[in-house]
Every structure is written in C-alpha cells, then in structure tokens.
N, C-alpha and C. Protein backbone atom coordinates (compact mmCIF):
# COMPACT_ATOMS: atom_id res chain seq x y z
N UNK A 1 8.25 -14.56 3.22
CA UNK A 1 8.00 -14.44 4.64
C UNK A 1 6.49 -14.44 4.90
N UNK A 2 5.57 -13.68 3.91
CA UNK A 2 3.81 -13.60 3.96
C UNK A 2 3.96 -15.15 4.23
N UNK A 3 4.22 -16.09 3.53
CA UNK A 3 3.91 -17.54 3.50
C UNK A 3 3.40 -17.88 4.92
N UNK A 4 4.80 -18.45 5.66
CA UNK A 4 4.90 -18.33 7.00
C UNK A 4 4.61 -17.93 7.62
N UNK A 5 4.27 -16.46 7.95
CA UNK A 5 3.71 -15.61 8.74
C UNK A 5 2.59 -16.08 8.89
N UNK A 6 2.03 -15.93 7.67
CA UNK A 6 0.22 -15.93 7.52
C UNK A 6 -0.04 -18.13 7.77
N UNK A 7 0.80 -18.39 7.36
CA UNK A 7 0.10 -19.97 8.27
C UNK A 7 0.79 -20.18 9.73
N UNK A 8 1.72 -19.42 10.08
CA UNK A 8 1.78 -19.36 11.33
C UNK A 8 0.66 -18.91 12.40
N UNK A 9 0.51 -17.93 12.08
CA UNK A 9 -0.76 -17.08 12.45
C UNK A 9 -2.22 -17.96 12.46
N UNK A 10 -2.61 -18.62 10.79
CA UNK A 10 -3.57 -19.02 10.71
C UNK A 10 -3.65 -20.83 11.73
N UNK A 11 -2.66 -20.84 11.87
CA UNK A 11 -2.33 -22.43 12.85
C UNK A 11 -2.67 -22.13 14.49
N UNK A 12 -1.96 -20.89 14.72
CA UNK A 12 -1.48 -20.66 16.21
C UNK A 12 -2.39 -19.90 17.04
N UNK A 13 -3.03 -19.09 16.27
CA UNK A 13 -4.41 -18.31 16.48
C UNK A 13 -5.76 -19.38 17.04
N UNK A 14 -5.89 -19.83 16.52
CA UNK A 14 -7.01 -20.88 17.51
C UNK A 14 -6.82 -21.46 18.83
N UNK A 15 -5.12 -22.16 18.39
CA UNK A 15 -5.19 -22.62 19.51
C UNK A 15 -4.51 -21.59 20.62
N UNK A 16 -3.98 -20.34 20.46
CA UNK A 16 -3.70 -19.80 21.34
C UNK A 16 -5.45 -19.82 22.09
N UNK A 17 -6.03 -19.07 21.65
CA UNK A 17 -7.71 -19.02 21.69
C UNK A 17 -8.11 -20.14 22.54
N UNK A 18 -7.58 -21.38 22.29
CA UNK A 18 -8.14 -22.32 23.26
C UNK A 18 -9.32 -23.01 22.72
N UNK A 19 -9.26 -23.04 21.25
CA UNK A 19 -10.29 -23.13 20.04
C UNK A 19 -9.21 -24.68 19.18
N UNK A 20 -9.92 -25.61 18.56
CA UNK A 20 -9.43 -26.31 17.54
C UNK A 20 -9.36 -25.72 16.32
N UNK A 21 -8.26 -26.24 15.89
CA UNK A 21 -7.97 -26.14 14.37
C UNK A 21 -8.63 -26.84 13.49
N UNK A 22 -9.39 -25.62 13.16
CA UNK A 22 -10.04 -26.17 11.31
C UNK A 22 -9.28 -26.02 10.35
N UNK A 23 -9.38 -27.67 9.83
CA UNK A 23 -8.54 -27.70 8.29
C UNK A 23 -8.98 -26.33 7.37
N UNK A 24 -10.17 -25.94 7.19
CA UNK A 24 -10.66 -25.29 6.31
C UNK A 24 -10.26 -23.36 6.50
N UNK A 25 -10.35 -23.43 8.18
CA UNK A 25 -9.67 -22.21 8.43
C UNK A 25 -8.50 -22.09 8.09
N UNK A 26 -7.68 -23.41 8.61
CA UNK A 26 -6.14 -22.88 8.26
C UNK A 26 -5.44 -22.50 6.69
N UNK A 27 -6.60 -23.21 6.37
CA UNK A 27 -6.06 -22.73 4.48
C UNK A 27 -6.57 -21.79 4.12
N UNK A 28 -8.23 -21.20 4.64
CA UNK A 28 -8.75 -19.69 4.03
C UNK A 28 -7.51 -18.52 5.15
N UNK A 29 -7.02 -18.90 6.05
CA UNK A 29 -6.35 -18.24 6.79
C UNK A 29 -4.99 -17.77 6.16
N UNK A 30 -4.43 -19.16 5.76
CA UNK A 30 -2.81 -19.22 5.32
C UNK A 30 -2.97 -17.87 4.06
N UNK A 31 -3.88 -18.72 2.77
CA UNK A 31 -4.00 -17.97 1.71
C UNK A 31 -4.33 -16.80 2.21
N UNK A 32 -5.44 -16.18 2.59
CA UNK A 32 -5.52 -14.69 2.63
C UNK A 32 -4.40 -13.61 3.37
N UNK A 33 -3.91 -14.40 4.43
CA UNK A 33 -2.49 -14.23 4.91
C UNK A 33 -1.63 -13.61 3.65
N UNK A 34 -1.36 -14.63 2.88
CA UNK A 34 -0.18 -14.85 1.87
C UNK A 34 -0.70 -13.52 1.22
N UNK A 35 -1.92 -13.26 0.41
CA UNK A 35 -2.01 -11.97 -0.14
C UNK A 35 -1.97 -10.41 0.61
N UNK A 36 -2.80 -10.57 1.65
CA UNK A 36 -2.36 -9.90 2.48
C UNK A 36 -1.08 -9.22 2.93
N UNK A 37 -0.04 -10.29 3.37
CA UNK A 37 1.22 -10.00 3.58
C UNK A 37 2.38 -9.77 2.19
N UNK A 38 1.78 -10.29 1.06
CA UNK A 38 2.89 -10.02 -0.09
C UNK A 38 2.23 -8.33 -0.31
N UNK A 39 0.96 -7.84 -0.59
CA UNK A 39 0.74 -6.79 -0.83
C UNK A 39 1.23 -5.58 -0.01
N UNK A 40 1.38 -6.71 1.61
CA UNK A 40 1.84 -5.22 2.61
C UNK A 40 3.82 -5.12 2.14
N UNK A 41 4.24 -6.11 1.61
CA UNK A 41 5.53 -6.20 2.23
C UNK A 41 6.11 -5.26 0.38
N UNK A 42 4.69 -5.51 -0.20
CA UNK A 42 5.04 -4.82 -1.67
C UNK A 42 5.12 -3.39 -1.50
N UNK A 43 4.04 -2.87 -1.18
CA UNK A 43 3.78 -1.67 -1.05
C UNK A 43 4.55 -0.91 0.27
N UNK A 44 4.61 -1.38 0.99
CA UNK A 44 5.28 -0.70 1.99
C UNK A 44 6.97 -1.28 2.34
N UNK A 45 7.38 -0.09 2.37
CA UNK A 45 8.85 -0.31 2.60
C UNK A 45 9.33 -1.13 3.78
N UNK A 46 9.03 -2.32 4.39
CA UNK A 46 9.18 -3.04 5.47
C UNK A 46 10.45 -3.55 5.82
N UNK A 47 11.28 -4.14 4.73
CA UNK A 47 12.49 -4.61 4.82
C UNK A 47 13.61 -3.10 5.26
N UNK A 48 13.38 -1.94 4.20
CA UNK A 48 14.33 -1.03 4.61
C UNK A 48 13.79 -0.21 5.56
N UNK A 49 13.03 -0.60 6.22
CA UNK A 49 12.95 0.10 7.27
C UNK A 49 13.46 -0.93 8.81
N UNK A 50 13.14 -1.83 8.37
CA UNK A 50 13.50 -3.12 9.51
C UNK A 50 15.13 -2.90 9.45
N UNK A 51 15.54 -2.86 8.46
CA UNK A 51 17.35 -2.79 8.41
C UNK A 51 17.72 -1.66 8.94
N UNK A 52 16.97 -0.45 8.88
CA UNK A 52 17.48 1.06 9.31
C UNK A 52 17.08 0.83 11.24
N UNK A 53 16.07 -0.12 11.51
CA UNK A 53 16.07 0.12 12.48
C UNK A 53 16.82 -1.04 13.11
N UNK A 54 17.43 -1.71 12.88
CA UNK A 54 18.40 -2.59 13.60
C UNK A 54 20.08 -1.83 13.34
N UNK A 55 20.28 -1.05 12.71
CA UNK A 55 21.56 -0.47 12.42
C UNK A 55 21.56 1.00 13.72
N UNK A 56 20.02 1.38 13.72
CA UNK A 56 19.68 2.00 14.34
C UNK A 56 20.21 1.79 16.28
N UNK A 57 19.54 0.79 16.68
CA UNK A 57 19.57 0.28 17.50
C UNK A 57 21.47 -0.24 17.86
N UNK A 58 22.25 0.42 16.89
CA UNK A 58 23.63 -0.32 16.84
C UNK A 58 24.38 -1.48 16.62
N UNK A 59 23.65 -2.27 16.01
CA UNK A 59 23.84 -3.55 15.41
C UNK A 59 24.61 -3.25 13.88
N UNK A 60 25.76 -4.30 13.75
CA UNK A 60 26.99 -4.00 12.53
C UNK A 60 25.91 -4.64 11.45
N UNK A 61 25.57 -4.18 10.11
CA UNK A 61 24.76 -4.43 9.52
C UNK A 61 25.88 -6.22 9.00
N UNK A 62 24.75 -7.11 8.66
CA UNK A 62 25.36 -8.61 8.62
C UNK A 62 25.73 -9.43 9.64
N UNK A 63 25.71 -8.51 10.76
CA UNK A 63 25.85 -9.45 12.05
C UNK A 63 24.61 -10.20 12.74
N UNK A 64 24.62 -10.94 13.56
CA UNK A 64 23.74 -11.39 14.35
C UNK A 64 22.85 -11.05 14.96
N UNK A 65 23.08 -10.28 15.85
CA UNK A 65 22.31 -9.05 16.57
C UNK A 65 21.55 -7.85 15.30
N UNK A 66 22.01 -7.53 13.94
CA UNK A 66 21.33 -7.14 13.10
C UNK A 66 20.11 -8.14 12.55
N UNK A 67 20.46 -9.30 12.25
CA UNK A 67 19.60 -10.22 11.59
C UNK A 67 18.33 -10.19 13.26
N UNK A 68 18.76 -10.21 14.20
CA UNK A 68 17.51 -10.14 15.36
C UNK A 68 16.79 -9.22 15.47
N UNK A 69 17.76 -8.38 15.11
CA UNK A 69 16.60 -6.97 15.54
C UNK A 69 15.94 -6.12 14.16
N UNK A 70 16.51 -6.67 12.77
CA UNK A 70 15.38 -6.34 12.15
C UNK A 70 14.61 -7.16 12.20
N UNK A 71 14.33 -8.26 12.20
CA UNK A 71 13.22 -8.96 12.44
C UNK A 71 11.83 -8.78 13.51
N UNK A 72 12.75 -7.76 14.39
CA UNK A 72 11.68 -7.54 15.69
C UNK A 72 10.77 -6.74 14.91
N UNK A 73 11.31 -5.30 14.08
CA UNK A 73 10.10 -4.54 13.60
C UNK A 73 9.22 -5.08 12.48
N UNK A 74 10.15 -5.94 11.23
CA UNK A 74 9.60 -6.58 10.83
C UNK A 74 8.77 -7.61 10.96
N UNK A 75 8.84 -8.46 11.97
CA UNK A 75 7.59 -9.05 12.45
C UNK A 75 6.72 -8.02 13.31
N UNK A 76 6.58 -7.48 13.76
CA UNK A 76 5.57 -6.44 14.58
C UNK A 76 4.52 -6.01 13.33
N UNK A 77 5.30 -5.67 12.09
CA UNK A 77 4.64 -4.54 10.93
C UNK A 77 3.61 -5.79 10.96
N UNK A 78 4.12 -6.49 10.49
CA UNK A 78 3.75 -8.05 9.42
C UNK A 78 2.24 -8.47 10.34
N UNK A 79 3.22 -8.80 12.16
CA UNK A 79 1.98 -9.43 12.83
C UNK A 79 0.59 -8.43 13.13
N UNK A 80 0.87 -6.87 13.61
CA UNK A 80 -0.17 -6.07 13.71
C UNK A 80 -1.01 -6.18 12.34
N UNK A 81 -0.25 -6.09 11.12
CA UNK A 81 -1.41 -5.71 9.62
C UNK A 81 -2.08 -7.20 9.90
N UNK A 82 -1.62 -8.64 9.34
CA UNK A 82 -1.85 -9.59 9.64
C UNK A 82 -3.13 -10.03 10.07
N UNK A 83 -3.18 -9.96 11.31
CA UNK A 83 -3.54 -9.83 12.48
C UNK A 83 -4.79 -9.44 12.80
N UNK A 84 -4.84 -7.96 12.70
CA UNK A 84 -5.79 -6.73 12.51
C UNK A 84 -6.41 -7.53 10.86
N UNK A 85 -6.39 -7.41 10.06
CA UNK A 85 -7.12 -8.10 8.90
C UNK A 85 -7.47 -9.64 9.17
N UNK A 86 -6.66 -10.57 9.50
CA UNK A 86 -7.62 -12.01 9.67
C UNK A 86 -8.55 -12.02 10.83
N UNK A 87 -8.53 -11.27 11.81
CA UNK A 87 -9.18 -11.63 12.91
C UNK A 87 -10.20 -10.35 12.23
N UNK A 88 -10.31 -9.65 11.59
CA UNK A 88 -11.36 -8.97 11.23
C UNK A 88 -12.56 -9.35 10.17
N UNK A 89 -11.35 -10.50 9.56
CA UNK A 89 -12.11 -11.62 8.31
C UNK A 89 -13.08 -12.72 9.05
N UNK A 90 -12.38 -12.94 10.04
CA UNK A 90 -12.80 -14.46 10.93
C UNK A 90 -14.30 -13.95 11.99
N UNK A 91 -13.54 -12.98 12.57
CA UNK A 91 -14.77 -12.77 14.04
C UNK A 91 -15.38 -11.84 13.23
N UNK A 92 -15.56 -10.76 12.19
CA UNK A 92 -15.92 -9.71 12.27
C UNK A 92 -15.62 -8.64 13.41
N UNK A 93 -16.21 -7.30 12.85
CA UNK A 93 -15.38 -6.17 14.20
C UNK A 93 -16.89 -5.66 14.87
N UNK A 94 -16.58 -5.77 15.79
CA UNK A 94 -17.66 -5.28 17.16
C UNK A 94 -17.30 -4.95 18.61
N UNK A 95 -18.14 -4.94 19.10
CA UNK A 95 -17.36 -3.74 20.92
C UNK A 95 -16.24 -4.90 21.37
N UNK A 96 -16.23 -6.40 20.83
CA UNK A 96 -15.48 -6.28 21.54
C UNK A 96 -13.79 -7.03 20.53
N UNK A 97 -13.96 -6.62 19.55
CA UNK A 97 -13.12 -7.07 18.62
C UNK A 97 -11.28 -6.49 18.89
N UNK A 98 -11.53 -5.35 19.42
CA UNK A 98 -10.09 -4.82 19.93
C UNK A 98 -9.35 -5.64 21.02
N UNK A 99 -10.15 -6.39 21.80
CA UNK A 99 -9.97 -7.33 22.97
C UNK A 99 -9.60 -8.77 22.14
N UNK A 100 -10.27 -9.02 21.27
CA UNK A 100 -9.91 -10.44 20.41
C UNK A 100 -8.60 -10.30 19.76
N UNK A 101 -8.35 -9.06 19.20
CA UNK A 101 -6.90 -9.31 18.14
C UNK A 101 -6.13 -8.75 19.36
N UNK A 102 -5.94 -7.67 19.88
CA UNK A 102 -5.05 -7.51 21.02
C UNK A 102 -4.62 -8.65 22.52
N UNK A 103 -5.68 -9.63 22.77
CA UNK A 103 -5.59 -10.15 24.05
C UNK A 103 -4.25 -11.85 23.69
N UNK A 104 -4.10 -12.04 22.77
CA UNK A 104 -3.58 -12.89 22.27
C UNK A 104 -1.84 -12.43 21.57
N UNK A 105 -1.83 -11.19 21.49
CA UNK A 105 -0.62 -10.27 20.48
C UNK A 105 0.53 -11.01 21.56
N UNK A 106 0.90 -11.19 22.66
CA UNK A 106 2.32 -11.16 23.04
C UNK A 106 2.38 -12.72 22.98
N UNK A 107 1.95 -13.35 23.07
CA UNK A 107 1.92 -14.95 22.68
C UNK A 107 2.16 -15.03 21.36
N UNK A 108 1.26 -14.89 20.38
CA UNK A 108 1.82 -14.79 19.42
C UNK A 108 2.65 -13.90 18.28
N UNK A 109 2.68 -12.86 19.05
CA UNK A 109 3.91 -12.09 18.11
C UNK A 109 4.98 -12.97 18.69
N UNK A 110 5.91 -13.48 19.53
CA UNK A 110 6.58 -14.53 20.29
C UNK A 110 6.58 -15.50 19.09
N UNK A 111 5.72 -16.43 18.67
CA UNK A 111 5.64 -17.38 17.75
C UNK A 111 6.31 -16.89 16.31
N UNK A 112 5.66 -15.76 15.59
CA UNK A 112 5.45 -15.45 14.97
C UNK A 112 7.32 -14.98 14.74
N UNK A 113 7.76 -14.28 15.69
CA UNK A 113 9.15 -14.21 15.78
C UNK A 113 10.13 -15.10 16.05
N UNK A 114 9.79 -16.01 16.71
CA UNK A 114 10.36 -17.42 16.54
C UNK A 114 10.68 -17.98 15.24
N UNK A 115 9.44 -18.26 14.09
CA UNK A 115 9.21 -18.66 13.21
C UNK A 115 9.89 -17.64 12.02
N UNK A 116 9.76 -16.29 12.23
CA UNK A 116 10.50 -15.53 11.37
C UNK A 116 11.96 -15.43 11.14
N UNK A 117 12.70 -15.94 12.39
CA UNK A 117 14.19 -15.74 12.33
C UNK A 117 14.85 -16.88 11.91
N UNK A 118 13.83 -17.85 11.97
CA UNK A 118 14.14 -19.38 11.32
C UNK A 118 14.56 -19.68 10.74
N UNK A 119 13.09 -18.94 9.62
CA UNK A 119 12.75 -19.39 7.97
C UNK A 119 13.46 -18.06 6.90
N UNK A 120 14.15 -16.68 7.93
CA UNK A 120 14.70 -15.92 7.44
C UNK A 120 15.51 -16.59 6.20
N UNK A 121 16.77 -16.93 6.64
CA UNK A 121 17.63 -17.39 5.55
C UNK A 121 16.97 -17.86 4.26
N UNK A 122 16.11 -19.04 4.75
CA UNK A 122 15.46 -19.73 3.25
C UNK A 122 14.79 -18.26 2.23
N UNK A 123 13.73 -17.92 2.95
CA UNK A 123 13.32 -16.52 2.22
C UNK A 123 13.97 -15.60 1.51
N UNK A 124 15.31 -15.45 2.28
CA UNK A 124 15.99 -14.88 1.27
C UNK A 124 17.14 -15.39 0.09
N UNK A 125 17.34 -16.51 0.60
CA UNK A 125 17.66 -17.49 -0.40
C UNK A 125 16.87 -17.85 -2.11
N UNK A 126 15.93 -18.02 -1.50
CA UNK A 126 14.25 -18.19 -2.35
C UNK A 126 14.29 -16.57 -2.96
N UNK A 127 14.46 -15.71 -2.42
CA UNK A 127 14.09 -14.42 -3.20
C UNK A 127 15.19 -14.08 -4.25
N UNK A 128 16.48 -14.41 -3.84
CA UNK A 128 17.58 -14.07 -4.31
C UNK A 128 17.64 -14.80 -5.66
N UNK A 129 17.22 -16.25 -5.79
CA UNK A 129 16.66 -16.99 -6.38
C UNK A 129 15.90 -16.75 -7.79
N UNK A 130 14.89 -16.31 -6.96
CA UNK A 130 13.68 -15.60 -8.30
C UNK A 130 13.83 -14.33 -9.36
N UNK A 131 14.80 -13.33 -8.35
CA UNK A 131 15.23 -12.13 -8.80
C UNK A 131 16.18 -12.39 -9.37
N UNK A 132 17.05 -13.37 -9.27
CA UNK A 132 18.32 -13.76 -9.96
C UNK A 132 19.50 -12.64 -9.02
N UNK A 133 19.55 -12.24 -8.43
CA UNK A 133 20.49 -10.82 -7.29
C UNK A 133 21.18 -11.52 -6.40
N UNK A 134 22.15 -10.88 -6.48
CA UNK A 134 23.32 -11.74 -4.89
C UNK A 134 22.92 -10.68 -3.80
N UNK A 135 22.87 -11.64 -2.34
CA UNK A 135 22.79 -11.15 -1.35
C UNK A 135 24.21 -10.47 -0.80
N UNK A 136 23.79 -9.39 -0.27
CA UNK A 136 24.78 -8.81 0.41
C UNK A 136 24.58 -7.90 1.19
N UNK A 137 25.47 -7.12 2.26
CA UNK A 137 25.53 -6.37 3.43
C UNK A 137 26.80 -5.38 3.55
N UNK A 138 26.34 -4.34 4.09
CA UNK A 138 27.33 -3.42 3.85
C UNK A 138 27.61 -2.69 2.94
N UNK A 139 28.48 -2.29 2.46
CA UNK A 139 29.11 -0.91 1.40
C UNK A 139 29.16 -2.06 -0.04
N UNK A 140 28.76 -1.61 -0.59
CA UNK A 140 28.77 -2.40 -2.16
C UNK A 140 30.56 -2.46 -2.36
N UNK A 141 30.50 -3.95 -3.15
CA UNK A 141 31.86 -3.88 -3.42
C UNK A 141 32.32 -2.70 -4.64
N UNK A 142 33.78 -2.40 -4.82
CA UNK A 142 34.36 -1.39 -5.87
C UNK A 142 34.46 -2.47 -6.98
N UNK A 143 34.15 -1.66 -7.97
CA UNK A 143 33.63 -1.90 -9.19
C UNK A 143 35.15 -2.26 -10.09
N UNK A 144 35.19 -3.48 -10.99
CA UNK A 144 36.82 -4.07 -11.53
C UNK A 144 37.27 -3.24 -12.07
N UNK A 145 38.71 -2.95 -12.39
CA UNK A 145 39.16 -1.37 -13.23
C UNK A 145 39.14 -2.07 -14.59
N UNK A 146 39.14 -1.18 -15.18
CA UNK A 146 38.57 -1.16 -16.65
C UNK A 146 39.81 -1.79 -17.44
N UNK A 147 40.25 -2.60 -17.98
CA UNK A 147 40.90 -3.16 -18.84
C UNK A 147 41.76 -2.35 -19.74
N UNK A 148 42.99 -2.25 -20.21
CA UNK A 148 43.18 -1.92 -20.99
C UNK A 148 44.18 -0.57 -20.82
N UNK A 149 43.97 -0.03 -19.55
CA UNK A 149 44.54 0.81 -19.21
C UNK A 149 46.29 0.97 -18.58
C-alpha cells in the first residue's frame, strides 16, 4: 500500500498545488514515500487498528462497508505521516509550512482514498503471496479432528 500511497501523493501533490510535475520529484517522492510508509505500516499497528475501527463503526468484518471503512483510518494514518514528512522533505518547515501540508489534505486525502480501495485487493493478494498465508475474515476455521479416533 506505501507503494501507491507514496506515488500517489508524490504525482497529485503538485498538481493539486497548481505546480508541474517533475519527473525527478515524482521518483525522490514515490521512493521516500515507499520507505517512509513501509516503516510506518511496520512499526505501527495500522492494519489492526483500521479493522477494529471499521468493526467498530458496525460493519460485519469481510463485508463491504468493512473493506470502506477500514480504509478511511487507514488512509488518514498513512496520508497525515506521509504527508507531514514529504512536504517537510520538499518545502522545508517554516511559519508557513502548517498552511502547505494542511491547505491541500481534503483533496487529496479524497485521492489518496480513492486509490487505496482500488489497489486494496492486489496488496493483499501480493502480501499473502510473499508471506505464503491465506487470507481470511472472521472466527478462524475449527481445526480437522485428529485421525484415528
């Protein structure tokens, strides 16, 4: 999801801005993104907390309305850290740097959530993938009875 996020961000950020896209930004952008966001999504519990808060909110965990609404906190975590770090890499921070990463947030957290509920599936496809783990939702299945008995 860092992937995406962070070249979403590093694409959509200028031109929200009203600024052209530099080839050279969008790749120091994407990449620092990508570390950025794998370190936040490592270290901090983002996924189980995104799931507690869409179950929260009353959504049947595996349903539709679950897959939307963890995504809302999970993109929020993702776009504020994000966000707050590239635009602190790019402009530097000064009086009026709170106005630069904040004046642009509901446009593109919008994108950014667009793009997240998308590319969801593949991501976890791709993760399930690497870890070699089956996806699943809900109460773990009961375990086969033991043979022999």
């Amino acid at each position: 999801m860092s992937v995406f996020l962070a070249f979403t961000m590093s694409l959509f950020s200028p031109i929200v801005a009203g600024a052209a896209v530099e080839p050279m930004g969008l790749l120091m952008g994407t990449l620092s993104g990508i570390v950025i966001g794998t370190v936040v999504m490592a270290a901090l519990p983002v996924i189980p907390l995104s799931m507690k808060f869409a179950v929260s909110c009353g959504a049947k965990e595996g349903s539709l309305s679950w897959f939307l609404l963890k995504d809302v906190l999970l993109c929020t975590i993702m776009y504020l850290i994000l966000s707050l770090c590239l635009n602190a890499m790019v402009s530097g921070i000064d009086a009026s740097f709170v106005n630069r990463w904040l004046a642009p947030a509901p446009l593109l957290w919008i994108i950014c959530y667009v793009v997240a509920i998308q590319v969801e599936p593949l991501c976890m496809f791709l993760s399930c993938k690497i870890t070699r783990t089956q996806l699943s939702f809900g109460a773990p299945e009961a375990a086969p009875e033991a043979e022999g008995r």
